[in-house]
N, C-alpha and C. Protein backbone atom coordinates (compact mmCIF):
# COMPACT_ATOMS: atom_id res chain seq x y z
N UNK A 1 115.42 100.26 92.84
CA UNK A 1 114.37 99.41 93.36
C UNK A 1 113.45 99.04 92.18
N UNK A 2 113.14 98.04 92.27
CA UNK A 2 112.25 96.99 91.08
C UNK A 2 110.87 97.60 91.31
N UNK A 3 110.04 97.30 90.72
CA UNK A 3 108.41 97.81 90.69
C UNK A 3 107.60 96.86 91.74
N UNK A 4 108.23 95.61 91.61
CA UNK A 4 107.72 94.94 93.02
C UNK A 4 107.95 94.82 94.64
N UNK A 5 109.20 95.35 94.46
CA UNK A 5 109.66 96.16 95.43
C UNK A 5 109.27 97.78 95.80
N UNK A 6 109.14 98.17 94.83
CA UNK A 6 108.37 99.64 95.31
C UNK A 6 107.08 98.98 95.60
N UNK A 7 105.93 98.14 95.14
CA UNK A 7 104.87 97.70 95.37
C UNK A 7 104.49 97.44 96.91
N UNK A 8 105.70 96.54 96.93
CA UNK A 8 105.42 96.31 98.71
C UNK A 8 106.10 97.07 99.59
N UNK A 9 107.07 98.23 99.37
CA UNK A 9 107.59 98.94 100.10
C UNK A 9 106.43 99.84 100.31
N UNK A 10 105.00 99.99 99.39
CA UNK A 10 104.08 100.96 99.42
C UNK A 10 102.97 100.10 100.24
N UNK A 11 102.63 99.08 99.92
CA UNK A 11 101.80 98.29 100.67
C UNK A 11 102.21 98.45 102.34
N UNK A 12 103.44 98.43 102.70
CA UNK A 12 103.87 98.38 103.98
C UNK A 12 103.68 99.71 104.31
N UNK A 13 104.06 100.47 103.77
CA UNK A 13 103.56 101.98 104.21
C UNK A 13 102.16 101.92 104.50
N UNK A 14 101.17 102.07 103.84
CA UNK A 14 99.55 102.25 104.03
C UNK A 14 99.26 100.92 105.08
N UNK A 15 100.02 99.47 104.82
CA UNK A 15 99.11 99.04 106.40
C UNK A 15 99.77 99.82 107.35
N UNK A 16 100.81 100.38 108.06
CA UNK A 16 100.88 101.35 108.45
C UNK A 16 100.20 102.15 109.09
N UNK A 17 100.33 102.85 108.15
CA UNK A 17 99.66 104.46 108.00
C UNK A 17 97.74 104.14 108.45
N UNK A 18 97.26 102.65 107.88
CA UNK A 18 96.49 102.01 108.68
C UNK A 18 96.14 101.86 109.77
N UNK A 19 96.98 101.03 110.76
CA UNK A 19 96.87 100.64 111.58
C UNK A 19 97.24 102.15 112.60
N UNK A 20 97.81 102.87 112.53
CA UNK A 20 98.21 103.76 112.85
C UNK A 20 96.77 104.97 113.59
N UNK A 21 96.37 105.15 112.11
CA UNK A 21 95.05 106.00 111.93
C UNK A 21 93.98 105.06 112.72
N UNK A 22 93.99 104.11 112.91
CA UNK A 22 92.94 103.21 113.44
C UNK A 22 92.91 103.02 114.67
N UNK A 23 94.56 103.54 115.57
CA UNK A 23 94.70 103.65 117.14
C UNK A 23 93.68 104.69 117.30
N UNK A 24 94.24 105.87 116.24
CA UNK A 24 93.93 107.37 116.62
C UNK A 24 92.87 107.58 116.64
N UNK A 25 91.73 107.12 115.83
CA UNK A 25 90.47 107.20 115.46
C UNK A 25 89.66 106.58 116.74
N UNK A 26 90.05 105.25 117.00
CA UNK A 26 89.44 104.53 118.63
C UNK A 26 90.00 105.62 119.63
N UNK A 27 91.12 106.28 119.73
CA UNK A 27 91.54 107.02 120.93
C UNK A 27 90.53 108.67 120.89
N UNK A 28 90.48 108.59 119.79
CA UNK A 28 90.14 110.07 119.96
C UNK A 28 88.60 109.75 119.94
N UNK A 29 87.79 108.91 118.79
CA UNK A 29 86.18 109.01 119.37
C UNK A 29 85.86 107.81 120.16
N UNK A 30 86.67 107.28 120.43
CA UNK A 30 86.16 106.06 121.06
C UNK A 30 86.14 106.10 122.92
N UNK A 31 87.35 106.63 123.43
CA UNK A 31 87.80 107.28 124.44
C UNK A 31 86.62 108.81 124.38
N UNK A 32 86.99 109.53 123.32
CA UNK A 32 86.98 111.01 123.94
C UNK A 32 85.30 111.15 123.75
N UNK A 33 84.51 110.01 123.09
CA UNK A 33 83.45 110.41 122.75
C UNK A 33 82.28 109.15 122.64
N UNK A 34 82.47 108.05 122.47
CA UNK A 34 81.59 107.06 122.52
C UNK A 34 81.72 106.44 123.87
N UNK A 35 83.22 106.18 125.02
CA UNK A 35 83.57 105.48 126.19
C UNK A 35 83.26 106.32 127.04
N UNK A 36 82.57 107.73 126.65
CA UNK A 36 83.26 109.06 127.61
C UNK A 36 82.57 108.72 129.13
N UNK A 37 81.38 108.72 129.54
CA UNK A 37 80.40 108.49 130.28
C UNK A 37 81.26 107.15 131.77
N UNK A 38 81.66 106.03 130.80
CA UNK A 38 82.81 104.93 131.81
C UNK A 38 83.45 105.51 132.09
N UNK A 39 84.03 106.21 131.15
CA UNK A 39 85.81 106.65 131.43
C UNK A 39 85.70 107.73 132.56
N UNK A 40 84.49 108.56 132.70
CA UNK A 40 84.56 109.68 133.31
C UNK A 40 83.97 109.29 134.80
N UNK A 41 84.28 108.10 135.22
CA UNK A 41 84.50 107.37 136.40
C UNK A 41 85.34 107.18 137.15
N UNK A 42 86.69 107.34 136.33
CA UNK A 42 88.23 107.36 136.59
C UNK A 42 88.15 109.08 136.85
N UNK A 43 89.16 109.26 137.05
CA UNK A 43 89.72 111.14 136.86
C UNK A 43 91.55 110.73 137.01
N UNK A 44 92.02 111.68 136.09
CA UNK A 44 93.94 111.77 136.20
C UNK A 44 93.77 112.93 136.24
N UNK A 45 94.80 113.63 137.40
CA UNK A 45 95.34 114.62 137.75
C UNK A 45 93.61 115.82 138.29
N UNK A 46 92.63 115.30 138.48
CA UNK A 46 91.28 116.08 139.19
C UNK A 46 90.04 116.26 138.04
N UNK A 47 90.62 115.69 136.73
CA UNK A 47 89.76 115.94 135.73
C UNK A 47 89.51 114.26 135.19
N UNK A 48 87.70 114.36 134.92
CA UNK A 48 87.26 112.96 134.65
C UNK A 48 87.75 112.69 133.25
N UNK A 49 88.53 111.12 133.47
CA UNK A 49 89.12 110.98 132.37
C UNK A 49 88.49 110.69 130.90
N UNK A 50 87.70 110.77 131.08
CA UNK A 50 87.14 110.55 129.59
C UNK A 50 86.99 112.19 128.33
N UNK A 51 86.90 113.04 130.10
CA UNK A 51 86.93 114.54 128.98
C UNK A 51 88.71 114.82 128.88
N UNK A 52 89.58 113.74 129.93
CA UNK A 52 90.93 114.50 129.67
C UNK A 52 91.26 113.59 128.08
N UNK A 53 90.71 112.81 128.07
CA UNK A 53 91.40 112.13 126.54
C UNK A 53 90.87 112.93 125.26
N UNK A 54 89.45 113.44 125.79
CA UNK A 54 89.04 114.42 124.82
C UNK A 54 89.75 115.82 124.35
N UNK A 55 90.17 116.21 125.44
CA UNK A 55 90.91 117.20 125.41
C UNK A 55 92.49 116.79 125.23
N UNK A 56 93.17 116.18 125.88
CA UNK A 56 94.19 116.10 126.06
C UNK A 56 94.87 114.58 125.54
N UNK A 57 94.23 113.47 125.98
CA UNK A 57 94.96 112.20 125.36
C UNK A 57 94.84 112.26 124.13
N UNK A 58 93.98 111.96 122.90
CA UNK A 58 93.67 111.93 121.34
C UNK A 58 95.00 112.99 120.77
N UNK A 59 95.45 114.00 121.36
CA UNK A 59 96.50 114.86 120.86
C UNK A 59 97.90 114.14 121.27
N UNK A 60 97.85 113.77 122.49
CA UNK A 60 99.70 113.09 123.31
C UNK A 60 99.43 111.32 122.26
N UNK A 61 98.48 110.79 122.17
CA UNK A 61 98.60 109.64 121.31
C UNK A 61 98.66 110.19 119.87
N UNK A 62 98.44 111.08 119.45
CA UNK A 62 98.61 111.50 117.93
C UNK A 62 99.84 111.72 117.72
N UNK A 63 100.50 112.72 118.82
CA UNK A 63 101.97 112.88 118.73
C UNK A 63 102.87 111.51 119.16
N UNK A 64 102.57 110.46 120.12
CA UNK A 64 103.18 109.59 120.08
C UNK A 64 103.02 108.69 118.58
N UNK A 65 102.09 108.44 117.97
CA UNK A 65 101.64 107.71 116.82
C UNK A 65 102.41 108.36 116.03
N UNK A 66 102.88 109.62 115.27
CA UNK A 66 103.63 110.37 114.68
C UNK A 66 105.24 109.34 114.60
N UNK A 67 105.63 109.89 116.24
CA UNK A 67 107.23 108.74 116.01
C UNK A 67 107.09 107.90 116.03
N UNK A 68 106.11 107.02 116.19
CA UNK A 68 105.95 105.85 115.91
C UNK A 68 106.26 105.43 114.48
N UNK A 69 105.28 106.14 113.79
CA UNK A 69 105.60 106.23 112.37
C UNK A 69 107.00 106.29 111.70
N UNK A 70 107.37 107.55 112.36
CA UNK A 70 109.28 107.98 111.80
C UNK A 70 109.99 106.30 112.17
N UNK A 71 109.53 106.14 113.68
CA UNK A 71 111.00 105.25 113.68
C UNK A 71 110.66 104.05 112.52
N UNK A 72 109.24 103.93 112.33
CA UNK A 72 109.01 102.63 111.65
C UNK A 72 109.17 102.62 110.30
N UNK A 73 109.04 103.96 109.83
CA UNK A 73 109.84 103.97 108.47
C UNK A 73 111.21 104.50 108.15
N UNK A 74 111.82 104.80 109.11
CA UNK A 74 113.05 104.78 108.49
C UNK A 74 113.90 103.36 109.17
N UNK A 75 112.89 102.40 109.67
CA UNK A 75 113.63 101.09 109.55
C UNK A 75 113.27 100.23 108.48
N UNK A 76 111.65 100.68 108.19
CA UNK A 76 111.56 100.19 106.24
C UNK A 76 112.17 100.77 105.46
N UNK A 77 112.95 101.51 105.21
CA UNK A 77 113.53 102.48 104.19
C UNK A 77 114.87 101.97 104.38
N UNK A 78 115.25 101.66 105.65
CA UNK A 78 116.60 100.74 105.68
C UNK A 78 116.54 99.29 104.88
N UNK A 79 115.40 98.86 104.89
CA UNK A 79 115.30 97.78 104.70
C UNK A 79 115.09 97.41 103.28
N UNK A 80 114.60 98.16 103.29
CA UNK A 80 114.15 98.31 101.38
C UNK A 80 115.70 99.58 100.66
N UNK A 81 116.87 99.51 101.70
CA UNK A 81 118.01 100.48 101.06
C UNK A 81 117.26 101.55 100.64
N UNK A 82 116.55 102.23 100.66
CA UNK A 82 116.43 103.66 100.46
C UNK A 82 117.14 105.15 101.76
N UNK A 83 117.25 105.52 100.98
CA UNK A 83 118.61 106.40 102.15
C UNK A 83 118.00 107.78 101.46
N UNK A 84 117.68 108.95 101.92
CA UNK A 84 117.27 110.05 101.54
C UNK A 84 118.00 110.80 101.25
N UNK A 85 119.29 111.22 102.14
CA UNK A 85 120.57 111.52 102.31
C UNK A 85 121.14 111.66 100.78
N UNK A 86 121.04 110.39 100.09
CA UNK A 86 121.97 110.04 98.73
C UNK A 86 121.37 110.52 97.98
N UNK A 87 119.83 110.07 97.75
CA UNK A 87 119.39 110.98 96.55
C UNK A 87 119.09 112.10 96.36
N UNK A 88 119.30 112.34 97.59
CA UNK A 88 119.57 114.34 97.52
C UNK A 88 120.79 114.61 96.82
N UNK A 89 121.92 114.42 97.55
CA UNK A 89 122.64 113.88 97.01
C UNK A 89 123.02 113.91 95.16
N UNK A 90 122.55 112.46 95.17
CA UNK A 90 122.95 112.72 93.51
C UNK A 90 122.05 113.35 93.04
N UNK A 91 121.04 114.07 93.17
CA UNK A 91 119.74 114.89 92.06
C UNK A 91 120.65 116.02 92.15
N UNK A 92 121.49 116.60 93.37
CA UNK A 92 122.15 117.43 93.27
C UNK A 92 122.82 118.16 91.89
């Protein structure tokens, strides 16, 4: 891979890793801590939802945001031919 190609294979990572951190950050204080008061108007499963995102959503969206991540880079890593597999592989 060329240097301008690693350039934007890295650029694509961090918007990413961006946009990513920027769900999590609105889900967890935005939901669990600035919305809490609305949200805790609703209730899922007997608990007002604004303390269940505090407690409980900000963690199930962190772990969903996680594979989100995997699947989305190992379809940039396809894309940009990087294969992990190989250069294990040959460093071997």
């Amino acid at each position: 891979m060329d240097a301008q190609a690693r350039q934007d294979y890295w650029r694509r990572n961090l918007r990413l890793m961006a946009v990513l951190l920027t769900i999590w950050a609105l889900v967890s204080f935005g939901a669990g801590i600035i919305f809490v008061e609305p949200l805790n108007n609703f209730s899922i499963m007997g608990f007002p939802l604004g303390f269940w995102f505090a407690q409980q959503g900000s963690i199930i969206t962190f772990v969903a945001l996680i594979a989100v991540y995997v699947w989305r880079m190992d379809k940039l890593d396809a894309e940009y031919g990087i294969d992990e597999y190989e250069e294990e592989v040959h460093h071997s």
